[in-house]
Structure formats: C-alpha cells, structure tokens
PDB file of N, CA and C in Angstrom:
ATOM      1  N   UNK A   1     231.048  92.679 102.055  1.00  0.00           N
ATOM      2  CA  UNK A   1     229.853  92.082 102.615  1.00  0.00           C
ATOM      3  C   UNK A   1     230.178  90.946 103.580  1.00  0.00           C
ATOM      4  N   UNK A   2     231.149  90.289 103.388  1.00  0.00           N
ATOM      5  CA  UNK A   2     231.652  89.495 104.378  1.00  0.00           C
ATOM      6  C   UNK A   2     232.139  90.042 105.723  1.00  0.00           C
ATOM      7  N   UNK A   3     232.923  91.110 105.711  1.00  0.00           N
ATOM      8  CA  UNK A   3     233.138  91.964 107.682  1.00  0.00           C
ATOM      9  C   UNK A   3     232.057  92.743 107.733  1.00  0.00           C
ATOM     10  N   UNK A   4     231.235  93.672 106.442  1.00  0.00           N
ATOM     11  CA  UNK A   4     230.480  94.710 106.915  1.00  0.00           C
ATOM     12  C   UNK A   4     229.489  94.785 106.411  1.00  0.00           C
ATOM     13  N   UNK A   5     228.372  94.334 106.866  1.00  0.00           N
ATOM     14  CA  UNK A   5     227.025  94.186 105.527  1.00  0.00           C
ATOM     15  C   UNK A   5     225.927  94.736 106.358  1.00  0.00           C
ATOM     16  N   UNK A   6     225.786  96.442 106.556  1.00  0.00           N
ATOM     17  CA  UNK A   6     224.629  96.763 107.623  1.00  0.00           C
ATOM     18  C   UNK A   6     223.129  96.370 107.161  1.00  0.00           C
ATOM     19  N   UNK A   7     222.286  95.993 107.687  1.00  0.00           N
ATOM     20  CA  UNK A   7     221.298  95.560 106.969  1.00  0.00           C
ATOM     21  C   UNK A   7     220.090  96.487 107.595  1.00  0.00           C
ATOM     22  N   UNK A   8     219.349  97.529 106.881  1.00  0.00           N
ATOM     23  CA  UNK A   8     218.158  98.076 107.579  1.00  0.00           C
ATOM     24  C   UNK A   8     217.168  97.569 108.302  1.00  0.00           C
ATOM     25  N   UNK A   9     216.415  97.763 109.375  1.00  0.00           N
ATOM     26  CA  UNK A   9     215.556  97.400 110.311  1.00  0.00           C
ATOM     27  C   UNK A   9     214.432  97.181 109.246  1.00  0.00           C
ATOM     28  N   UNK A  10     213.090  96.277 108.920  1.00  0.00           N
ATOM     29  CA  UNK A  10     212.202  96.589 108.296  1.00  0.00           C
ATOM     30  C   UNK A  10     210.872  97.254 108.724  1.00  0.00           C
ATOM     31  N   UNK A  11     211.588  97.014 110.255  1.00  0.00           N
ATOM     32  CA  UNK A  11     210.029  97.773 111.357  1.00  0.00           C
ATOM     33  C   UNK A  11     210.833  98.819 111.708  1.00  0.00           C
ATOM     34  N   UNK A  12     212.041  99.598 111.359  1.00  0.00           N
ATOM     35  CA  UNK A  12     211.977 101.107 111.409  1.00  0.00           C
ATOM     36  C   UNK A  12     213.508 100.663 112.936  1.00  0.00           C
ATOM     37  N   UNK A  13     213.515  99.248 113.687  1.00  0.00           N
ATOM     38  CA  UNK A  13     214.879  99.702 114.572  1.00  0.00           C
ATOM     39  C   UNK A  13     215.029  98.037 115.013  1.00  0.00           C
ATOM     40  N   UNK A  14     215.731  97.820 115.423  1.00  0.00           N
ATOM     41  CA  UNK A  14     216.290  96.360 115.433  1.00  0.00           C
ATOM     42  C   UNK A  14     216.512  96.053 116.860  1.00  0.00           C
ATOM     43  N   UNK A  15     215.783  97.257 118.191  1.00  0.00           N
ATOM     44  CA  UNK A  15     215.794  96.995 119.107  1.00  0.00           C
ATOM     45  C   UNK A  15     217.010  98.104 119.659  1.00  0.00           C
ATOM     46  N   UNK A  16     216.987  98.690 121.037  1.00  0.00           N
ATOM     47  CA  UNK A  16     217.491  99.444 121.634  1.00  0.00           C
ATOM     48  C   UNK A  16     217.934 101.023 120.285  1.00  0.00           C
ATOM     49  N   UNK A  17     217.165 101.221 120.112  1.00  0.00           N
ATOM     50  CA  UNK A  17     217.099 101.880 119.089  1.00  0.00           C
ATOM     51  C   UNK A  17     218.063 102.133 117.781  1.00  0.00           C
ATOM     52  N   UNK A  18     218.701 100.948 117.233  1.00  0.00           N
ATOM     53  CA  UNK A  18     219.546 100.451 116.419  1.00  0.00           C
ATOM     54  C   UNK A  18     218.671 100.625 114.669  1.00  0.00           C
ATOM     55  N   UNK A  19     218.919 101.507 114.001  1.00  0.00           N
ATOM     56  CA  UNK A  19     218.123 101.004 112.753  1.00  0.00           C
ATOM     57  C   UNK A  19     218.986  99.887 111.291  1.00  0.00           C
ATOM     58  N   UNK A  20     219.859  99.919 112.020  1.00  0.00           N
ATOM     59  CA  UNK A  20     220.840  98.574 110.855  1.00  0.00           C
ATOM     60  C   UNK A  20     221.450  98.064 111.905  1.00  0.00           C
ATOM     61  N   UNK A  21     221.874  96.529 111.248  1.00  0.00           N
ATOM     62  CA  UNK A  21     222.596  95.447 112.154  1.00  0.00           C
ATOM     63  C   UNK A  21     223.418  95.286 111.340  1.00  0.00           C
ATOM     64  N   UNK A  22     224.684  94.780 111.556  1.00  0.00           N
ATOM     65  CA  UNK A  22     225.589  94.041 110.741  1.00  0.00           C
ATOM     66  C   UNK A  22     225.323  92.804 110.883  1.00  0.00           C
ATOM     67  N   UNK A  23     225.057  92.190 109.536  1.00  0.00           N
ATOM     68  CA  UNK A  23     224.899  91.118 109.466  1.00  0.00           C
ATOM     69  C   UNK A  23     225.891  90.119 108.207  1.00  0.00           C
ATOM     70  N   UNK A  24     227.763  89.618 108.597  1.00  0.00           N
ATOM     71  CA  UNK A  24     227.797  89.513 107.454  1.00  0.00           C
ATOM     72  C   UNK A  24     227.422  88.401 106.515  1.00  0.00           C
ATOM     73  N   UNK A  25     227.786  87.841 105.180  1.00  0.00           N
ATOM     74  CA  UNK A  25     227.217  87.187 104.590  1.00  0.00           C
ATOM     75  C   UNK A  25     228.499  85.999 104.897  1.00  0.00           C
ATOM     76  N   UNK A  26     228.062  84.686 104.987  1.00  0.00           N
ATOM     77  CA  UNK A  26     229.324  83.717 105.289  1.00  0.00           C
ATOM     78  C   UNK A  26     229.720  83.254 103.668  1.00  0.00           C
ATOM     79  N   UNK A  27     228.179  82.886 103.231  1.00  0.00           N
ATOM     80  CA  UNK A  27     228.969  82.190 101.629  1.00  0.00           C
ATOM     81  C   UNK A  27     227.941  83.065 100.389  1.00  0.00           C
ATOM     82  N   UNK A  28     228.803  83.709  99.811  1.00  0.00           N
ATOM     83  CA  UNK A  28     228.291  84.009  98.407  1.00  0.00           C
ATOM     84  C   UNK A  28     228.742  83.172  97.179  1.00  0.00           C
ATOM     85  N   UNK A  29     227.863  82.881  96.707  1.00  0.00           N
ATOM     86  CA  UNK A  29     227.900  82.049  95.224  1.00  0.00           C
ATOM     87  C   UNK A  29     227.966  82.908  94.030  1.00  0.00           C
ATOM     88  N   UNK A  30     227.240  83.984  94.065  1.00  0.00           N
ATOM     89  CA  UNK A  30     227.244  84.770  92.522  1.00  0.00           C
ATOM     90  C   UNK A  30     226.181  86.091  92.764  1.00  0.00           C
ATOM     91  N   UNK A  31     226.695  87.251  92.237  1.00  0.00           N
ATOM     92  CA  UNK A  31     226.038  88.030  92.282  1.00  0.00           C
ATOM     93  C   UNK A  31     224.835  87.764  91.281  1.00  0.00           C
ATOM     94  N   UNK A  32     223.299  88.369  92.287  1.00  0.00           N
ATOM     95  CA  UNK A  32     222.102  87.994  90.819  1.00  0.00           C
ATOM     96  C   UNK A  32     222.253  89.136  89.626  1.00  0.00           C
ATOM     97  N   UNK A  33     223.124  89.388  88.759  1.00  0.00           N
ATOM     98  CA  UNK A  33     223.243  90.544  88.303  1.00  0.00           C
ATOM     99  C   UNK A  33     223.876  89.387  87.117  1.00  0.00           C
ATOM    100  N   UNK A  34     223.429  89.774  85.841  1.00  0.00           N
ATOM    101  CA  UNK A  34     224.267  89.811  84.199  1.00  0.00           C
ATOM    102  C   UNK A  34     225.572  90.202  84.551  1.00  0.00           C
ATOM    103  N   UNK A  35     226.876  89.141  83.614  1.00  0.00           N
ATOM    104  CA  UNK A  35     227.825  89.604  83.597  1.00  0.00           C
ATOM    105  C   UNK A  35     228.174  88.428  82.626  1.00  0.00           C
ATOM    106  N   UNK A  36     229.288  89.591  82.381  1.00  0.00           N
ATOM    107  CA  UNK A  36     230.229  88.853  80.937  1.00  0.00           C
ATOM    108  C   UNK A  36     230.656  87.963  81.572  1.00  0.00           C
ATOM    109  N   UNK A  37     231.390  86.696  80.797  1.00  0.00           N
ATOM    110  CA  UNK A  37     231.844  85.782  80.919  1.00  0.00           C
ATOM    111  C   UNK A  37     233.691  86.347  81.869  1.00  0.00           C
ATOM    112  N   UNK A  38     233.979  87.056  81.682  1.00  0.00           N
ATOM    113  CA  UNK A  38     235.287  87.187  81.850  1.00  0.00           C
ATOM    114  C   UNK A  38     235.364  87.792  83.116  1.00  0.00           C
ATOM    115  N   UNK A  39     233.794  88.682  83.383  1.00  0.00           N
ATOM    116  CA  UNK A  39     233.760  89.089  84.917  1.00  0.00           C
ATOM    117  C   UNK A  39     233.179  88.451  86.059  1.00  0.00           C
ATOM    118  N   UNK A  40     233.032  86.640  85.695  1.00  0.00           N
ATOM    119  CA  UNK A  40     232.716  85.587  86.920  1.00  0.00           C
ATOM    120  C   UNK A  40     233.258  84.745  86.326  1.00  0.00           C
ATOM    121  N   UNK A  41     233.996  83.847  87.322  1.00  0.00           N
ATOM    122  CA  UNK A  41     235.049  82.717  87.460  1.00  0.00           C
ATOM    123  C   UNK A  41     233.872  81.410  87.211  1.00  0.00           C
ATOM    124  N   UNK A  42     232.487  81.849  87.743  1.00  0.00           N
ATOM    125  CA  UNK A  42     230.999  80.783  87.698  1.00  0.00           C
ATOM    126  C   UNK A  42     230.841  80.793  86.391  1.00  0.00           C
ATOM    127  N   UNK A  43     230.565  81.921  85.405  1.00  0.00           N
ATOM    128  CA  UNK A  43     230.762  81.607  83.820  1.00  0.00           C
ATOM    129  C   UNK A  43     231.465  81.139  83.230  1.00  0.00           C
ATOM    130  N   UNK A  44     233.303  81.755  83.579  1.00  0.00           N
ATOM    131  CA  UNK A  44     233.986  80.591  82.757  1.00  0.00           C
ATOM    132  C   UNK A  44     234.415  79.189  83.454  1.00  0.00           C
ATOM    133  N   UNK A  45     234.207  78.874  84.064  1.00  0.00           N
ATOM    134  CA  UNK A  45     233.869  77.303  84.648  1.00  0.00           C
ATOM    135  C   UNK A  45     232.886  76.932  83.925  1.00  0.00           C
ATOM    136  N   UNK A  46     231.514  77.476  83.686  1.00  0.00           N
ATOM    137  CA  UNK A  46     230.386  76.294  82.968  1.00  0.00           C
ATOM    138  C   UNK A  46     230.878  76.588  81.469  1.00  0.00           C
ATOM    139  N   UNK A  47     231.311  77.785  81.319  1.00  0.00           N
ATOM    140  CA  UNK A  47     232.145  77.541  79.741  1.00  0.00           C
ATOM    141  C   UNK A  47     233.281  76.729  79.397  1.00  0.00           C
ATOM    142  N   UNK A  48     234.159  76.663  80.557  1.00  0.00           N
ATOM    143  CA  UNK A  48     235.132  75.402  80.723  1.00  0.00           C
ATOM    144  C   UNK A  48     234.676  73.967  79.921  1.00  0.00           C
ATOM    145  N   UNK A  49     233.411  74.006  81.028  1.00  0.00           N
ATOM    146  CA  UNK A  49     233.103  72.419  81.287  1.00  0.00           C
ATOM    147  C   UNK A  49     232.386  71.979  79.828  1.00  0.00           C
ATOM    148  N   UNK A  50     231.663  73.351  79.316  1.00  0.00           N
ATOM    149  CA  UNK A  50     230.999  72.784  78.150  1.00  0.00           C
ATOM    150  C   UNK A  50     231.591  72.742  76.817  1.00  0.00           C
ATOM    151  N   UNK A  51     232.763  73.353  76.731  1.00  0.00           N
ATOM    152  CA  UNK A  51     233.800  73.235  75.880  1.00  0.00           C
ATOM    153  C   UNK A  51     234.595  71.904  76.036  1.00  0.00           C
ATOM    154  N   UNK A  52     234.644  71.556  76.935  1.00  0.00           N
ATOM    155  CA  UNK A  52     235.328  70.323  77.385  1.00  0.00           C
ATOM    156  C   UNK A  52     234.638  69.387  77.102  1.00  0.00           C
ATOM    157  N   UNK A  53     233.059  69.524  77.384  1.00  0.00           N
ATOM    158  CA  UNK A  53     232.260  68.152  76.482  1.00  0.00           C
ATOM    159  C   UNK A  53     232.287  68.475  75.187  1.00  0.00           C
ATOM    160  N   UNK A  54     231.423  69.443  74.645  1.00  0.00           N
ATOM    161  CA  UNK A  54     231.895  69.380  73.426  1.00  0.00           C
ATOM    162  C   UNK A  54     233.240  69.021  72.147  1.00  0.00           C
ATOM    163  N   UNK A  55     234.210  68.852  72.492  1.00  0.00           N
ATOM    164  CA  UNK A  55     235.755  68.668  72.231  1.00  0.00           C
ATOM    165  C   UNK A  55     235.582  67.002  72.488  1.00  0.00           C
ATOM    166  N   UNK A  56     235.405  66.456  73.752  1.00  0.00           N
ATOM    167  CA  UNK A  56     234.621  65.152  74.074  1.00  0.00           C
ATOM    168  C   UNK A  56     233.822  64.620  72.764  1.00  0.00           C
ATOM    169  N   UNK A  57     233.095  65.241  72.249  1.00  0.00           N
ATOM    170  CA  UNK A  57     231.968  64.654  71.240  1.00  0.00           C
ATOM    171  C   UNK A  57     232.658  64.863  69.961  1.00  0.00           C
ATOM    172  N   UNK A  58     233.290  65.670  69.343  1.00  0.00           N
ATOM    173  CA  UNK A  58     233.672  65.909  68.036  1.00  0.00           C
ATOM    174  C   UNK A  58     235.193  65.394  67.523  1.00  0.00           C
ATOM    175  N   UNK A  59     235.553  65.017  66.667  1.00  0.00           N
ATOM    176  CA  UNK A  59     236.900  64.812  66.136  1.00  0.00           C
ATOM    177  C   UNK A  59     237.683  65.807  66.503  1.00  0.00           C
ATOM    178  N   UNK A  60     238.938  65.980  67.812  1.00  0.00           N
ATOM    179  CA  UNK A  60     239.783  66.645  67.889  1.00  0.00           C
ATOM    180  C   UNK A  60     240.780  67.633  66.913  1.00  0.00           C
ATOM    181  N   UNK A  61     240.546  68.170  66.724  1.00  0.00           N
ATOM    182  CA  UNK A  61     241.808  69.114  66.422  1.00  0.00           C
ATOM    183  C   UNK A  61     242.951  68.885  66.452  1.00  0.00           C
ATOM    184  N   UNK A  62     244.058  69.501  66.104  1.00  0.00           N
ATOM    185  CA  UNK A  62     245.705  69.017  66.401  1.00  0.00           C
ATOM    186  C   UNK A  62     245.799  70.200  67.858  1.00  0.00           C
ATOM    187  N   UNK A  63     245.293  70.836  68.033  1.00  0.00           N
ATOM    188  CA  UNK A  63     245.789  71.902  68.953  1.00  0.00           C
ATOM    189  C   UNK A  63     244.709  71.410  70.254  1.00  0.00           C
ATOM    190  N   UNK A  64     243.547  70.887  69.845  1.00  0.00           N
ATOM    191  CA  UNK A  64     242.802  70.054  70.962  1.00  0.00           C
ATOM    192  C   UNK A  64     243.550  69.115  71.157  1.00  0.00           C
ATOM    193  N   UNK A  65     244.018  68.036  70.668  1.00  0.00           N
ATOM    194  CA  UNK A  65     244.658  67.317  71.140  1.00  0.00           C
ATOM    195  C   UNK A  65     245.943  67.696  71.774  1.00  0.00           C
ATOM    196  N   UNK A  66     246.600  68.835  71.055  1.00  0.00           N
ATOM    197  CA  UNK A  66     248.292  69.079  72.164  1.00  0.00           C
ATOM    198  C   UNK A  66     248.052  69.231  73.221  1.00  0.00           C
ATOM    199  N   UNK A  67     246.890  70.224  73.573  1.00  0.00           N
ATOM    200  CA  UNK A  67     246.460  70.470  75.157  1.00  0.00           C
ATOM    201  C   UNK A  67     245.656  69.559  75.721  1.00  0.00           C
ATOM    202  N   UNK A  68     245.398  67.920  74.934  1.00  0.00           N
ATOM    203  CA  UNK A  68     244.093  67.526  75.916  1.00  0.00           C
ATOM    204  C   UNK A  68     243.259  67.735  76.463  1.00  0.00           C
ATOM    205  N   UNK A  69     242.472  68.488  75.397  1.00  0.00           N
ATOM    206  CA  UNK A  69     241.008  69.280  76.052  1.00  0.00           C
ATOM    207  C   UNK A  69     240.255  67.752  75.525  1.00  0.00           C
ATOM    208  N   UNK A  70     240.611  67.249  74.514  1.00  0.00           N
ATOM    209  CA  UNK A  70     239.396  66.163  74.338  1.00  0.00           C
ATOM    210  C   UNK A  70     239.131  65.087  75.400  1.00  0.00           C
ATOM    211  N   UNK A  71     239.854  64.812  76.595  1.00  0.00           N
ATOM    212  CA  UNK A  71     240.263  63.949  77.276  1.00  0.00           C
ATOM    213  C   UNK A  71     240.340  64.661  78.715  1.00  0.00           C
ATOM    214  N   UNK A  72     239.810  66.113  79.019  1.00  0.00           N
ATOM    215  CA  UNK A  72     239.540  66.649  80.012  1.00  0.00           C
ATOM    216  C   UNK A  72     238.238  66.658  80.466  1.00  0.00           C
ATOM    217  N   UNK A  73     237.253  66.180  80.312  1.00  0.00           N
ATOM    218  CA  UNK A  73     236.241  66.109  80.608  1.00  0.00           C
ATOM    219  C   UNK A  73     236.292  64.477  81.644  1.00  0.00           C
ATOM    220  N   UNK A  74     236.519  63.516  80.979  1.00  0.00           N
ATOM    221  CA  UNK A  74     236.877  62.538  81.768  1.00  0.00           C
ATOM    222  C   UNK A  74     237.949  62.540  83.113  1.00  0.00           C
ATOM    223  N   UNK A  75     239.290  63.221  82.797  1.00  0.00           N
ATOM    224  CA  UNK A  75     240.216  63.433  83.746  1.00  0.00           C
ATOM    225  C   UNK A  75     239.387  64.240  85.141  1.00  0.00           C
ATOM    226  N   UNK A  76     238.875  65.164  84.708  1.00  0.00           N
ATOM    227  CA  UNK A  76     238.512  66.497  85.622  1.00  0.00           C
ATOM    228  C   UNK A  76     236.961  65.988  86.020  1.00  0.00           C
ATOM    229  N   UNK A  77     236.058  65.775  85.333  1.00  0.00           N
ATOM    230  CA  UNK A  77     235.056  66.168  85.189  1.00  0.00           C
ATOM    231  C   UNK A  77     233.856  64.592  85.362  1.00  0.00           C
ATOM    232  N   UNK A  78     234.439  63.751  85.082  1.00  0.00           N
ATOM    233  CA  UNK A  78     233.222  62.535  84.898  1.00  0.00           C
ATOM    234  C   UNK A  78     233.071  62.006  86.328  1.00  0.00           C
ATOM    235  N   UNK A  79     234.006  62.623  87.492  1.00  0.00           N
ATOM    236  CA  UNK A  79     233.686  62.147  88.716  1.00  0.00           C
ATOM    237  C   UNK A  79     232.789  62.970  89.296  1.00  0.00           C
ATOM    238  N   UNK A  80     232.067  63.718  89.311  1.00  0.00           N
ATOM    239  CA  UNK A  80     231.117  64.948  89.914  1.00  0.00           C
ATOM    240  C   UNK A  80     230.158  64.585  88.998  1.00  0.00           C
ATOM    241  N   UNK A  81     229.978  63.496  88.154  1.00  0.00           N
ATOM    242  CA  UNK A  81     228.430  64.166  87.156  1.00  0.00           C
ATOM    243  C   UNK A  81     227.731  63.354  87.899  1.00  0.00           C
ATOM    244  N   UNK A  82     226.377  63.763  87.920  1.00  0.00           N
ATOM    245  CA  UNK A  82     224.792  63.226  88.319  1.00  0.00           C
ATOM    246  C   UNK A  82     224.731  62.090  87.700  1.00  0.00           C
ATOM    247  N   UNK A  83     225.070  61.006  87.742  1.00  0.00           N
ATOM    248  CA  UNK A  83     224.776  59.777  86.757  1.00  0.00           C
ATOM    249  C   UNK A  83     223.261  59.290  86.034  1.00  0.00           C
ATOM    250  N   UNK A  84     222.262  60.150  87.473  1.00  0.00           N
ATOM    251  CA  UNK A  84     220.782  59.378  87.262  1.00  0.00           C
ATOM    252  C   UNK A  84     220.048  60.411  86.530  1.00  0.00           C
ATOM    253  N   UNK A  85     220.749  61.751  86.199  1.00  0.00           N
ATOM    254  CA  UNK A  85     220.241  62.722  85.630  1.00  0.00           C
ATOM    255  C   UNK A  85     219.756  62.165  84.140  1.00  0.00           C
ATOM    256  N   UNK A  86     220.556  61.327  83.194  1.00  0.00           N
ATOM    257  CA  UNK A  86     219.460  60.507  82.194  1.00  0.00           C
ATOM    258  C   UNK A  86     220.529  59.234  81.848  1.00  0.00           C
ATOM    259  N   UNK A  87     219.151  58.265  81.689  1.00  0.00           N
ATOM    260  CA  UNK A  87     219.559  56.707  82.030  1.00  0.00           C
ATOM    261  C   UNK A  87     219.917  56.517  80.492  1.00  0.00           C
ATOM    262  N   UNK A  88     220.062  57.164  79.704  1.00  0.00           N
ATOM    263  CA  UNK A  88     220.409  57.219  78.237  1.00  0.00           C
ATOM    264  C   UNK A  88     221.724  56.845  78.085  1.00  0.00           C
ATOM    265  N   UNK A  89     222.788  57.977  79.563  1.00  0.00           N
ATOM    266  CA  UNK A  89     224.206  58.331  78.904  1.00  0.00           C
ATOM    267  C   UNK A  89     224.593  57.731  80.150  1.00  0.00           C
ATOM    268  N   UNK A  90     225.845  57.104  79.804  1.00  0.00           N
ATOM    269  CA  UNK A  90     226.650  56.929  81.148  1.00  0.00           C
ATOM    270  C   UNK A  90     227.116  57.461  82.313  1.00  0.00           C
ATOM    271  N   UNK A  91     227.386  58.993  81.516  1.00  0.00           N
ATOM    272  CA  UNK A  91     227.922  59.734  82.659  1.00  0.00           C
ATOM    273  C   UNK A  91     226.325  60.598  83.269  1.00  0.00           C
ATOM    274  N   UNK A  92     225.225  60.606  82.853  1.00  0.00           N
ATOM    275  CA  UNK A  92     223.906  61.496  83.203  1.00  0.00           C
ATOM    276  C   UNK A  92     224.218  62.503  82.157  1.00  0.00           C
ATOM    277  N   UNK A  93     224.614  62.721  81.038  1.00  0.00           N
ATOM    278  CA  UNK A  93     224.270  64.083  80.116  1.00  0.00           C
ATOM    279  C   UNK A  93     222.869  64.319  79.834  1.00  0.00           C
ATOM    280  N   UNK A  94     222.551  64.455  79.787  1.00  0.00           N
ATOM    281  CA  UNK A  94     221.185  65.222  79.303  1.00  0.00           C
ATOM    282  C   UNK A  94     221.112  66.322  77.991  1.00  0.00           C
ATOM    283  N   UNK A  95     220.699  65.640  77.002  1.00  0.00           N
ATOM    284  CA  UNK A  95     221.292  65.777  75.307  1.00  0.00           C
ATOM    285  C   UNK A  95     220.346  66.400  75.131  1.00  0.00           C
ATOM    286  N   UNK A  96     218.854  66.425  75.423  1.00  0.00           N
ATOM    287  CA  UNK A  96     217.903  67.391  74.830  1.00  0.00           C
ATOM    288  C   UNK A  96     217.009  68.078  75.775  1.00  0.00           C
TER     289      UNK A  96
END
C-alpha cells in the first residue's frame, strides 16, 4: 500500500477515463482489524508498557528484579507520559 494502493473512482472515472488512481498511503499506524497480540508490534508495546507499570506498583519478584522490569517504566517510559492527564499522580496515570 505504500508503492501501490489503486483506489476506485467513486463517480465511475477519475478523469481522462481512468477508473483507479494510485494513491499511496505515506503513514500507516495499524490495521482496523482484531489481532493477537503477537501479530502487532502496537499490542505488544501497550502490553510492554502496562506490564512495566504494573511490576512498578507491586513488590518485585527475584526475576523482575534481575531484568529490571520494576524500574523500566521510569527509565523508558516516565518521559512521554501526559502529566495533566490526572492531577492525582505525578506522572498523569489515570487509576480509574
């Protein structure tokens, strides 16, 4: 869809009697279609991130802690959050 994305005329020709144009797409974000976690990189990123807070909130593990997942949310993650999203939490979480 990015070199070749013909797109049908909706009035029947797109001029000089053309009935599709190529039109390609510059940025795709996500197909609108259901998919497992393992078949978009967009699912496991927000599964990343919410595993990463969660681990954040609870008493670490020994195997959370070898890998520093409890302490990845801050490293990676507390510079991109919405701060004003709720005046509750420091970083903007939004708990309920």
């Amino acid at each position: 869809m990015s070199v070749y994305n013909p797109i049908p005329s909706m009035i029947g020709d797109w001029g000089g009697g053309t009935k599709t144009k190529n039109i390609p797409i510059q940025r795709v974000i996500e197909d609108p279609v259901f998919k497992k976690s393992h078949q978009s990189y967009f699912i496991q990123l927000a599964d990343a991130v919410a595993y990463a807070l969660l681990k954040r909130e609870v008493t670490p593990t020994r195997h959370v802690k070898k890998y520093g997942i409890d302490k990845m949310f801050e490293r990676n993650l507390a510079g991109v959050c919405y701060l004003s999203a709720s005046r509750f939490d420091p970083l903007g979480i939004v708990r309920k």
